[in-house]
N, C-alpha and C. Protein backbone atom coordinates (compact mmCIF):
# COMPACT_ATOMS: atom_id res chain seq x y z
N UNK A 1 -12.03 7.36 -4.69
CA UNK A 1 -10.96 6.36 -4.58
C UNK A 1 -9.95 6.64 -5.69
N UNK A 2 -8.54 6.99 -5.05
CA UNK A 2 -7.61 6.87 -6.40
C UNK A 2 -7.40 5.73 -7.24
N UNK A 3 -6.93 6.45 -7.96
CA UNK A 3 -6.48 5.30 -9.51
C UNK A 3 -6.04 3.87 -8.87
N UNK A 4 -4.90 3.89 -7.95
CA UNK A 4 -4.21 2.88 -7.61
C UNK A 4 -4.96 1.94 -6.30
N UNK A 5 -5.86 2.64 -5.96
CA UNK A 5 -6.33 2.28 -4.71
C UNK A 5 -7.69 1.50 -5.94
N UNK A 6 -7.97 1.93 -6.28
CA UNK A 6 -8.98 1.04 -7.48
C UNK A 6 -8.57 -0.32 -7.98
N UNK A 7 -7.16 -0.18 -8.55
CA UNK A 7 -6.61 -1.36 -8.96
C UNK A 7 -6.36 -2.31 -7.95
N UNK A 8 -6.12 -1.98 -6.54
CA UNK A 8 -5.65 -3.06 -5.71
C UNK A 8 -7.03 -3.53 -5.09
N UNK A 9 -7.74 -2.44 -4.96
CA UNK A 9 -9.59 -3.09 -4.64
C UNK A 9 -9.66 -3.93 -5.82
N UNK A 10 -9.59 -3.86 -7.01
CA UNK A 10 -10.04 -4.87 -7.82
C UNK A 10 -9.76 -6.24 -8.03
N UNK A 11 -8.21 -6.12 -7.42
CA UNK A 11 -7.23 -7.46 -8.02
C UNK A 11 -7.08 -7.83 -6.55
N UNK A 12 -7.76 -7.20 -5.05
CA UNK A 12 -8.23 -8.28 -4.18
C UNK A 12 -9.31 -8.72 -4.52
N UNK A 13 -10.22 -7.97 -4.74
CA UNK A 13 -11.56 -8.26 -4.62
C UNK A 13 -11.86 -9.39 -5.92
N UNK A 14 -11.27 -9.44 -7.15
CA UNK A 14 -11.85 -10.53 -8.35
C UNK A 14 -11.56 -12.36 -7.26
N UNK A 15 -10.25 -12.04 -7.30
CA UNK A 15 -9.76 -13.40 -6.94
C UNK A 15 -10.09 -14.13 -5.56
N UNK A 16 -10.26 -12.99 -4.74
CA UNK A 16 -10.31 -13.35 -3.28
C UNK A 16 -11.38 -12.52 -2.40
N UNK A 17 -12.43 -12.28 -3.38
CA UNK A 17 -13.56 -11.20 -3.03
C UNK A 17 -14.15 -11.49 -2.02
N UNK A 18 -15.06 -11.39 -0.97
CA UNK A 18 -16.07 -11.69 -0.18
C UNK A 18 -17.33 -12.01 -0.39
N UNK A 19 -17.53 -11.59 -1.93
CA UNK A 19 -18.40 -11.87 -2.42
C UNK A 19 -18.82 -13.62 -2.86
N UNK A 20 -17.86 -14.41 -2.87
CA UNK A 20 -17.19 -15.67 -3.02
C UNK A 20 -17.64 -16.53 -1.38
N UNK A 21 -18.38 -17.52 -1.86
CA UNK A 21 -18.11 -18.22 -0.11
C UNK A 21 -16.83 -18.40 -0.07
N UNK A 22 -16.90 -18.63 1.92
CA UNK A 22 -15.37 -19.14 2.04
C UNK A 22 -14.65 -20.67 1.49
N UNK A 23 -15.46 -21.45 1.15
CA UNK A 23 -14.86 -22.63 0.49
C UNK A 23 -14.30 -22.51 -1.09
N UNK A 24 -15.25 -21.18 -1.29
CA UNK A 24 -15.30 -21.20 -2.78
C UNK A 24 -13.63 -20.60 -3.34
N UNK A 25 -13.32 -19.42 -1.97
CA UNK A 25 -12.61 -18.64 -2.34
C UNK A 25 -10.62 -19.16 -2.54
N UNK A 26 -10.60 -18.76 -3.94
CA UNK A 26 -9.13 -18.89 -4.52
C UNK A 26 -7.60 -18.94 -3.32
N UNK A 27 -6.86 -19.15 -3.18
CA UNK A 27 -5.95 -19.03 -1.69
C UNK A 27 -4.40 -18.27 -2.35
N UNK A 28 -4.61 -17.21 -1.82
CA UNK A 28 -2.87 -16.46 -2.18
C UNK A 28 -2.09 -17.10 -1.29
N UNK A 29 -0.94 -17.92 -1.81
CA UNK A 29 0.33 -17.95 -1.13
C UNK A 29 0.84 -17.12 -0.82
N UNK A 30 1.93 -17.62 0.27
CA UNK A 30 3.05 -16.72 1.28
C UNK A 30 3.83 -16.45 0.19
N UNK A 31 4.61 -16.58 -0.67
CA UNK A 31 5.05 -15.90 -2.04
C UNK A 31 4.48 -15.26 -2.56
N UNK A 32 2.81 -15.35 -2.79
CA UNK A 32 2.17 -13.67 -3.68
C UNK A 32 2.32 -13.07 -2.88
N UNK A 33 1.94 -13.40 -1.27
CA UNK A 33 1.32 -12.03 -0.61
C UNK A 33 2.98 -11.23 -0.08
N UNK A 34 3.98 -11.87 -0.02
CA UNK A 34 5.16 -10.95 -0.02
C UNK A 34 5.63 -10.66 -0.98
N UNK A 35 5.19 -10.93 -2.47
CA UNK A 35 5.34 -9.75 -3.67
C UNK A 35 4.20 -8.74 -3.45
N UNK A 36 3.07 -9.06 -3.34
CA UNK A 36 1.46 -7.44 -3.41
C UNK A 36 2.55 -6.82 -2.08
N UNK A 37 3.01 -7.58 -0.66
CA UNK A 37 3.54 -6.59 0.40
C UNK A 37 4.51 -5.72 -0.27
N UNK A 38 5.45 -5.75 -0.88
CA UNK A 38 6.45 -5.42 -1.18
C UNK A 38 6.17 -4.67 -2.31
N UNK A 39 5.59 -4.44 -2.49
CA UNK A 39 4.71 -3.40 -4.31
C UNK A 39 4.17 -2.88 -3.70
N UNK A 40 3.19 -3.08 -3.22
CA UNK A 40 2.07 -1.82 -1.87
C UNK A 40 3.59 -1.13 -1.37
N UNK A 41 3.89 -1.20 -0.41
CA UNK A 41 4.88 -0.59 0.39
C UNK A 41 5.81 0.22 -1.14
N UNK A 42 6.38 -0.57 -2.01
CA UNK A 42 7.48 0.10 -2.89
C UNK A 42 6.72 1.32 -3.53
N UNK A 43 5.35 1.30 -3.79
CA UNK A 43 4.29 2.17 -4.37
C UNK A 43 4.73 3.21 -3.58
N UNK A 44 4.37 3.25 -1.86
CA UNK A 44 3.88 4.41 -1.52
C UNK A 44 5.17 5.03 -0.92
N UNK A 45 6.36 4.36 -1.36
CA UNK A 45 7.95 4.76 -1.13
C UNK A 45 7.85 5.75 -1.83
N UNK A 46 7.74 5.36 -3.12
CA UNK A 46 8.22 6.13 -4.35
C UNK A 46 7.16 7.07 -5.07
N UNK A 47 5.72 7.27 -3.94
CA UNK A 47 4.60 8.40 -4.35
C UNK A 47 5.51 9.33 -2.94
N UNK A 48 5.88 8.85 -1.93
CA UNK A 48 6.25 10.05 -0.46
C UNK A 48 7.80 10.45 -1.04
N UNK A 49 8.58 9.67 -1.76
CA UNK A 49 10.29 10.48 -2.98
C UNK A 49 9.15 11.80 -3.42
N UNK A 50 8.54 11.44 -4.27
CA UNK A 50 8.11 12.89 -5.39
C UNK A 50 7.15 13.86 -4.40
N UNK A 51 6.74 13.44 -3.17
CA UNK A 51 6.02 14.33 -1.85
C UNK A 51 7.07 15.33 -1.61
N UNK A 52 8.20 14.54 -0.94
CA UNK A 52 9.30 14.84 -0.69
C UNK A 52 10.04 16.19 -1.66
N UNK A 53 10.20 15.91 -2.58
CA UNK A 53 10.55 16.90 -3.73
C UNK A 53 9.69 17.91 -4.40
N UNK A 54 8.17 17.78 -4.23
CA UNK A 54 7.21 18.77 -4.56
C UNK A 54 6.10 19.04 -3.79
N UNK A 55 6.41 19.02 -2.62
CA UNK A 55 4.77 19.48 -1.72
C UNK A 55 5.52 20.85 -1.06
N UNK A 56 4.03 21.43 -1.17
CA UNK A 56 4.47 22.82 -0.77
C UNK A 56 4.55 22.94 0.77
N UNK A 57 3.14 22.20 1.36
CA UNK A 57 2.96 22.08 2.67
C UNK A 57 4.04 21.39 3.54
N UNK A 58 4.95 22.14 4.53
CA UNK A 58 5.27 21.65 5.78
C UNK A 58 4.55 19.92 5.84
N UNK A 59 3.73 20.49 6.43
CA UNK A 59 3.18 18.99 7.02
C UNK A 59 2.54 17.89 6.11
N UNK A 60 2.74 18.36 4.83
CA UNK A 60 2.23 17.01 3.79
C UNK A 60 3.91 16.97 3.68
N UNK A 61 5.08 17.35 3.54
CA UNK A 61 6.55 16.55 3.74
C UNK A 61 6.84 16.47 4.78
N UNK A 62 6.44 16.27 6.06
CA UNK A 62 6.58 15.55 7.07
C UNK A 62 5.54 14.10 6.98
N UNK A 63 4.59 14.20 6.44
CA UNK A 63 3.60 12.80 6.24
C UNK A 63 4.79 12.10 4.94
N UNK A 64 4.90 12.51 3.74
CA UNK A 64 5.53 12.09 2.99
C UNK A 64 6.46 11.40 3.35
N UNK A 65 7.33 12.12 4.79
CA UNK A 65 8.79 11.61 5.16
C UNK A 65 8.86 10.03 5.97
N UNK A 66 7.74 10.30 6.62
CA UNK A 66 7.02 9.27 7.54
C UNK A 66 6.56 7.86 6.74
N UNK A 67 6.09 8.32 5.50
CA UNK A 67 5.39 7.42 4.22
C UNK A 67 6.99 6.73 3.82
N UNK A 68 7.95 7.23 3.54
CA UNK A 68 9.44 6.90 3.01
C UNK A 68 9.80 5.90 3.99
N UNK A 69 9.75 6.60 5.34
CA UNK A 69 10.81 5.71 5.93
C UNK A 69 10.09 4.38 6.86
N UNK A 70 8.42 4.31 6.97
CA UNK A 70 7.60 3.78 7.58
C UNK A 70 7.73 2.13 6.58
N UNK A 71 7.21 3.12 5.32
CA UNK A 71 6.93 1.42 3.93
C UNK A 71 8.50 1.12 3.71
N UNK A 72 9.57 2.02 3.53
CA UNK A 72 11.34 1.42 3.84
C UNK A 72 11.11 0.51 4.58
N UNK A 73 11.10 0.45 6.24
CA UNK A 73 11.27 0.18 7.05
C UNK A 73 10.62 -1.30 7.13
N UNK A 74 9.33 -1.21 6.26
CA UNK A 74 8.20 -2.74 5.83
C UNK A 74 8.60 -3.43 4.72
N UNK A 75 9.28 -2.85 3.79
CA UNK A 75 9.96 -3.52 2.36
C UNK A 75 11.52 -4.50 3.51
N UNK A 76 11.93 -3.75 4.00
CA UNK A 76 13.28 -4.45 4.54
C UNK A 76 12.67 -5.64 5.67
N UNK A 77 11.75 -5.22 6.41
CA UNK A 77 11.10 -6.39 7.21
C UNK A 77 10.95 -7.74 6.81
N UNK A 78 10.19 -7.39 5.48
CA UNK A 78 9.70 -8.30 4.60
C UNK A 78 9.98 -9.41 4.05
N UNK A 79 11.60 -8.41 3.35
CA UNK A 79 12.26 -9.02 2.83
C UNK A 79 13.77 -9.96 3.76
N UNK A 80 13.49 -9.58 5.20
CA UNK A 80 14.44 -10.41 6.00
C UNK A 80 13.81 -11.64 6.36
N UNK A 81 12.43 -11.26 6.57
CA UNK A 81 11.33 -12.31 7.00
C UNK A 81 11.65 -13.37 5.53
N UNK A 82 11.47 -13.34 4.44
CA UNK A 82 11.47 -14.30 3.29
C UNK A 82 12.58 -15.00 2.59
N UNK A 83 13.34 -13.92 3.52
CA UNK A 83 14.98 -14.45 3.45
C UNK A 83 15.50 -15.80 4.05
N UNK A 84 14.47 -15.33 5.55
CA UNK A 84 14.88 -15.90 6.41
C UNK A 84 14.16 -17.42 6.06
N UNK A 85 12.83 -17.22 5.88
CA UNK A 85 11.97 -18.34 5.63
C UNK A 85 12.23 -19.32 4.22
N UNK A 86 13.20 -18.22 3.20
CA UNK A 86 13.70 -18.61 2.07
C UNK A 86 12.44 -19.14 1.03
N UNK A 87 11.96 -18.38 1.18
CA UNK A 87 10.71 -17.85 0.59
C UNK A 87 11.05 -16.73 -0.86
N UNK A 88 10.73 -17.42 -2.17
CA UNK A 88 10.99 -15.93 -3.06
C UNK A 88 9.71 -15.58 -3.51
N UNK A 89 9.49 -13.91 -3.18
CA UNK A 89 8.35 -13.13 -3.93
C UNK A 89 7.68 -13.79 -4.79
N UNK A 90 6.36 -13.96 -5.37
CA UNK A 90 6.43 -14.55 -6.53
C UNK A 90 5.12 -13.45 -6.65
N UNK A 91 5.48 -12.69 -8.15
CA UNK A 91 4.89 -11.46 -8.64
C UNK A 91 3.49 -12.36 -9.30
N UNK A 92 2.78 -11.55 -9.24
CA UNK A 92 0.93 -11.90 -9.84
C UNK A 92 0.36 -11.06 -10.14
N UNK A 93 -0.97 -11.18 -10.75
CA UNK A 93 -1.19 -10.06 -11.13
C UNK A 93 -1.88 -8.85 -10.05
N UNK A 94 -1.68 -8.69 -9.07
CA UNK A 94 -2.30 -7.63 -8.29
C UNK A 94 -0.85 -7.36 -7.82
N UNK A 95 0.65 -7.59 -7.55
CA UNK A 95 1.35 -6.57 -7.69
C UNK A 95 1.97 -6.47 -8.79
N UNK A 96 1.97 -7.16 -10.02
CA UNK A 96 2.02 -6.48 -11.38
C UNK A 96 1.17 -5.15 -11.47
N UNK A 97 -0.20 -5.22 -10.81
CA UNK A 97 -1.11 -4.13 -11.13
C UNK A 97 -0.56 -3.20 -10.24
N UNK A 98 -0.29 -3.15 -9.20
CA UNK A 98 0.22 -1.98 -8.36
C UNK A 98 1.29 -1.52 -8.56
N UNK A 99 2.23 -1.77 -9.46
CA UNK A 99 3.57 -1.70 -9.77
C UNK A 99 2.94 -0.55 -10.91
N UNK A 100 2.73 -1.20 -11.94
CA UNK A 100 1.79 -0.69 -13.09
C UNK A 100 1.14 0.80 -12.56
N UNK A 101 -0.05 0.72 -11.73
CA UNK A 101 -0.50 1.86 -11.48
C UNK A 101 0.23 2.81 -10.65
N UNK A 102 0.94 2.42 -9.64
CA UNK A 102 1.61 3.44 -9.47
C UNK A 102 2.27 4.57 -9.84
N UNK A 103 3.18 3.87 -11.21
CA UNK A 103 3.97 4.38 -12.23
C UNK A 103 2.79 5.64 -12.35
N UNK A 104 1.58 5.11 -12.56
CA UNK A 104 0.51 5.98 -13.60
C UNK A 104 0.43 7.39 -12.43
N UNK A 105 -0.13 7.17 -10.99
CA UNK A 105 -0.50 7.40 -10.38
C UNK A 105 0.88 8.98 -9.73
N UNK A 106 1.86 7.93 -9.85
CA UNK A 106 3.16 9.24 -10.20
C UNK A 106 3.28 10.19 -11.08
N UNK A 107 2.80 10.05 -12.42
CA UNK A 107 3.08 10.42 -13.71
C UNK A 107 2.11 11.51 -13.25
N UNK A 108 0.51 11.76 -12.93
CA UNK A 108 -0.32 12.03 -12.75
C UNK A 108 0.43 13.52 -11.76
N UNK A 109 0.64 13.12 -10.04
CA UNK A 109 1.04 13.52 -9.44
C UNK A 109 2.24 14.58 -9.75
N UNK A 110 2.97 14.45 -11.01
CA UNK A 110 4.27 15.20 -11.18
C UNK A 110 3.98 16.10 -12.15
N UNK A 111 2.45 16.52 -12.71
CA UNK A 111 2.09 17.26 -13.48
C UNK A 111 1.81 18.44 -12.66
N UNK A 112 1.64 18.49 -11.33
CA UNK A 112 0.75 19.10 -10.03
C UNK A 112 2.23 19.59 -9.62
N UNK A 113 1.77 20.83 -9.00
CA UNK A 113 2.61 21.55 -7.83
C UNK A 113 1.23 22.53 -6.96
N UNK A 114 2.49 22.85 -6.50
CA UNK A 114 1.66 23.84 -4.94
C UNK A 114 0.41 23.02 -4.38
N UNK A 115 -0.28 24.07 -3.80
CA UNK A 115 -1.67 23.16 -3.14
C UNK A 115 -2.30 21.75 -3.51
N UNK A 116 -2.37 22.30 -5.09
CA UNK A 116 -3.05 20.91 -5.95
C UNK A 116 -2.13 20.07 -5.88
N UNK A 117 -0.92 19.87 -5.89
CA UNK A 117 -0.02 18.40 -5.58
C UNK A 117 -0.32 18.11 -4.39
N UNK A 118 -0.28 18.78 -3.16
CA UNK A 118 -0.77 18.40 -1.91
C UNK A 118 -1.83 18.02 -1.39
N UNK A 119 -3.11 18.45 -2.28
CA UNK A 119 -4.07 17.74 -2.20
C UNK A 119 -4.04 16.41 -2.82
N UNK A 120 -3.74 16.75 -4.07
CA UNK A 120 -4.20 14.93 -5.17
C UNK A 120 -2.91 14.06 -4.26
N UNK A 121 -1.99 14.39 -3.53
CA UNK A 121 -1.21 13.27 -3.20
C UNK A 121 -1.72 12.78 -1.84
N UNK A 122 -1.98 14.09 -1.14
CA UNK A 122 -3.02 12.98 0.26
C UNK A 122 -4.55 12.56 0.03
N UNK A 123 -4.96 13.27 -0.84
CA UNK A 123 -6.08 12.40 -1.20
C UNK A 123 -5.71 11.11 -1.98
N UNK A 124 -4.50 10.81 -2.38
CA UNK A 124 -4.76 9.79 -2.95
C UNK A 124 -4.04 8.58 -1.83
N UNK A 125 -3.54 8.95 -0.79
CA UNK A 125 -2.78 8.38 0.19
C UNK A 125 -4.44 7.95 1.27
N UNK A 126 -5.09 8.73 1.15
CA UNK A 126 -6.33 8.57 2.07
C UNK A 126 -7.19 7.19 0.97
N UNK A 127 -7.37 7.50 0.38
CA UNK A 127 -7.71 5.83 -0.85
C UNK A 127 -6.57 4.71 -0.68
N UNK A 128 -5.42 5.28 -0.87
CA UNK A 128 -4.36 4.05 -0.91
C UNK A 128 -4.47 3.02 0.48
N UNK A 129 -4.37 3.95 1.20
CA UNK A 129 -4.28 3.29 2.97
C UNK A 129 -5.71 2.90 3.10
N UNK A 130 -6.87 3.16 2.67
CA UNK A 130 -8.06 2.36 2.79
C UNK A 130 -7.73 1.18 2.30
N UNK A 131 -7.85 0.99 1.36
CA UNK A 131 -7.54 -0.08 0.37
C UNK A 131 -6.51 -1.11 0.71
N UNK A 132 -5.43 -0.78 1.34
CA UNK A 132 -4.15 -1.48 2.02
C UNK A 132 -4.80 -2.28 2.94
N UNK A 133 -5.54 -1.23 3.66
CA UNK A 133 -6.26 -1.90 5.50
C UNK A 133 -7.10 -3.00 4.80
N UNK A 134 -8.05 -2.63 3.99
CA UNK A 134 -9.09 -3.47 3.98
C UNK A 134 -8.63 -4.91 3.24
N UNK A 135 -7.43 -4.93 2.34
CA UNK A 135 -6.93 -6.01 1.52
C UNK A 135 -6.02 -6.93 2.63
N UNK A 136 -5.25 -5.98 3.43
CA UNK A 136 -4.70 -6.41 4.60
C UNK A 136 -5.76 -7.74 5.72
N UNK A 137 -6.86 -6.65 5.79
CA UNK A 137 -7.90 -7.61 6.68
C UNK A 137 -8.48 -8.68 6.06
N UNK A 138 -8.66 -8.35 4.84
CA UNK A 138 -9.63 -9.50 3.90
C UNK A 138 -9.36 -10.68 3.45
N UNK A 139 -7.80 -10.02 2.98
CA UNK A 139 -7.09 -11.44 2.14
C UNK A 139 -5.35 -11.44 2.40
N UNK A 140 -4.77 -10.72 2.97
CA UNK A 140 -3.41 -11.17 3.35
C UNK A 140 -3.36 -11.91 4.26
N UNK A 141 -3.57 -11.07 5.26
CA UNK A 141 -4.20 -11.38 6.85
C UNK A 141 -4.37 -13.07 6.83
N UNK A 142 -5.53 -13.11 6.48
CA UNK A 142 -6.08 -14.59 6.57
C UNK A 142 -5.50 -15.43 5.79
N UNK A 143 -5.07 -15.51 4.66
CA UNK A 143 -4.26 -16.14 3.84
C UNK A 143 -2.77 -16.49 4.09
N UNK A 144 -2.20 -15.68 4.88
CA UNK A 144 -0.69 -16.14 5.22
C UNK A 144 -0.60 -17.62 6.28
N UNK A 145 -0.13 -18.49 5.59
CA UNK A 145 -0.24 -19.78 6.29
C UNK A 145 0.92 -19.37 7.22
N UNK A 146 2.48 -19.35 6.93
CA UNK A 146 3.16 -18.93 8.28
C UNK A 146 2.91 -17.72 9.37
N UNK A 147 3.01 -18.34 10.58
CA UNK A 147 2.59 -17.27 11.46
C UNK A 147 4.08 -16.08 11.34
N UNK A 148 4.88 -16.14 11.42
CA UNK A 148 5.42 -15.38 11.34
C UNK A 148 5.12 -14.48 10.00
N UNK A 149 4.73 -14.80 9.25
CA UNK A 149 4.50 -13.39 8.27
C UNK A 149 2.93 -12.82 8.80
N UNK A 150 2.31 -13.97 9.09
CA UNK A 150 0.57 -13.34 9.31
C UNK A 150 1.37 -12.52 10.62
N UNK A 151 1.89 -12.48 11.67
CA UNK A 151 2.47 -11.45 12.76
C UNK A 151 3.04 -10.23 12.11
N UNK A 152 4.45 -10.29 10.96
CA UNK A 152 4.53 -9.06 10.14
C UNK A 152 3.35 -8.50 9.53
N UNK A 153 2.51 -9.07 9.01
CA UNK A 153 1.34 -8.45 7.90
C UNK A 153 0.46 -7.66 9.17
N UNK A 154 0.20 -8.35 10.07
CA UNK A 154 -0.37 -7.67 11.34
C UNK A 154 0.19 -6.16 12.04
N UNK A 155 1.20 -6.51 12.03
CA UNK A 155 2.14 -5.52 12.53
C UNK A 155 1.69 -3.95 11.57
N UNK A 156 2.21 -4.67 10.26
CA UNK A 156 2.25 -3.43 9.16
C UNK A 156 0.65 -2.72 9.29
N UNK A 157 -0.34 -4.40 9.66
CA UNK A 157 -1.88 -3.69 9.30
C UNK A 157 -1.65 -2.03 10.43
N UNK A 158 -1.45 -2.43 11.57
CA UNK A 158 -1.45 -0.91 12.57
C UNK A 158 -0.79 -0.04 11.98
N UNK A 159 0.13 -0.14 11.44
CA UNK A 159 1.25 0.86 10.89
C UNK A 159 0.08 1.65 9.91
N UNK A 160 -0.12 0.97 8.67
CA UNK A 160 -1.23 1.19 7.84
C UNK A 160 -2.20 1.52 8.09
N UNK A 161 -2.91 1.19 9.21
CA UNK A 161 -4.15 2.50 9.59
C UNK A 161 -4.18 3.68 10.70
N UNK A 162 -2.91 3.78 11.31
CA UNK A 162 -2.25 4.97 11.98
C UNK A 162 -1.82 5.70 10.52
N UNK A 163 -1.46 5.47 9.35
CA UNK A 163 -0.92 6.33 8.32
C UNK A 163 -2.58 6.67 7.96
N UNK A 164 -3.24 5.85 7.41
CA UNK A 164 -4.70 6.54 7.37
C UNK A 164 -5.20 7.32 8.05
N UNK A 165 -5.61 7.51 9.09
CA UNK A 165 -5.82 8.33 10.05
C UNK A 165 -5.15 9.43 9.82
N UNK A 166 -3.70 9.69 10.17
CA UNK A 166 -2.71 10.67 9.62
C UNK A 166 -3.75 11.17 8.08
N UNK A 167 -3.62 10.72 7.35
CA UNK A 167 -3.83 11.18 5.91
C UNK A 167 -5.47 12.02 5.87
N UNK A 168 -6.34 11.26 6.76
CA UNK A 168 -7.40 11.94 7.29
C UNK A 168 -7.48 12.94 7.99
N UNK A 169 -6.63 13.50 8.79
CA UNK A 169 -6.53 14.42 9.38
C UNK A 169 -6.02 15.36 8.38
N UNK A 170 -4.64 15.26 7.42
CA UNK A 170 -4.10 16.14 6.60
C UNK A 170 -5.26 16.50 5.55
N UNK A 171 -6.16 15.72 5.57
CA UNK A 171 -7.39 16.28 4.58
C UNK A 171 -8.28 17.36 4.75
N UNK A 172 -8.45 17.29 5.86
CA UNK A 172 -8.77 18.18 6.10
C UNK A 172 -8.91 19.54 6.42
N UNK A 173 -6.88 19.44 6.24
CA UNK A 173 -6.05 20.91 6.26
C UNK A 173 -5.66 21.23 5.14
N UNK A 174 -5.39 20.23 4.09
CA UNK A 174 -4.80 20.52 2.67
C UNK A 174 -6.34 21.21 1.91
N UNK A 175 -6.04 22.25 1.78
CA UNK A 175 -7.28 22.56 0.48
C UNK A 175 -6.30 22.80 -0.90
């Protein structure tokens, strides 16, 4: 599991774990969960920019390109949806933490070229998109009191495990 995919398993899992009965368990508002949406997605914008600019492989900058304009395409959703609902982000600490690790998770990534950038960046896209799906199913998902965002968060969940899949398959070609 990458670095960043660690931090967002953690900062679902403390507050809103499964481990927790369901009465017991803490409740993210429609304001956290469209700041963690909007940090997840801005994360894996700005890991598929530096794909974009240093993968050697063809087809890890075609996944990269897909990663840009897919989480674009979910940051602007998002943010029309909260516009609309007049709803503002409200940052916490699990997309403080993903904001945070990402940075790290870039820094990491921009030390790497050729093969080895193409590996550590879809391997770390194959952790990230686990981690998305499963936080998606566990605690966005269920937690969004308006239906219209639990329908966006839904939406993105398919988006998000068609990119997994993708990233699974490139694993197995990137050595």
């Amino acid at each position: 599991m990458t670095s960043t995919a660690r931090v967002l398993a953690i900062a679902i899992a403390l507050p809103f774990g499964a481990a927790m009965s369901a009465s017991a368990q803490p409740k993210i508002d429609d304001a956290q969960i469209a700041a963690v949406a909007v940090a997840a997605n801005q994360v894996d914008v700005d890991a598929g920019k530096l794909a974009l600019s240093k993968a050697k492989s063809a087809d890890v900058k075609q996944f990269a390109q897909t990663m840009v304009t897919d989480h674009s395409g979910a940051i602007k959703a998002a943010s029309d949806l909260v516009g609309k609902l007049k709803v503002t982000p409200k940052e916490n600490d699990t997309s403080k933490a993903l904001v945070k690790d990402g940075r790290e998770a870039r820094a990491k990534l921009t030390k790497l070229s050729g093969d080895a950038f193409d590996k550590a960046y879809i391997d770390n896209e194959v952790g990230y998109h686990e981690t998305v799906v499963k936080a998606l199913d566990e605690t966005l998902i269920p937690n969004a009191q308006n239906s219209e965002l639990k329908g966006l968060l839904t939406s993105v969940r398919g988006v998000a495990a068609a990119h997994l899949d993708h990233a699974r398959q490139l694993q197995k070609t990137v050595k």
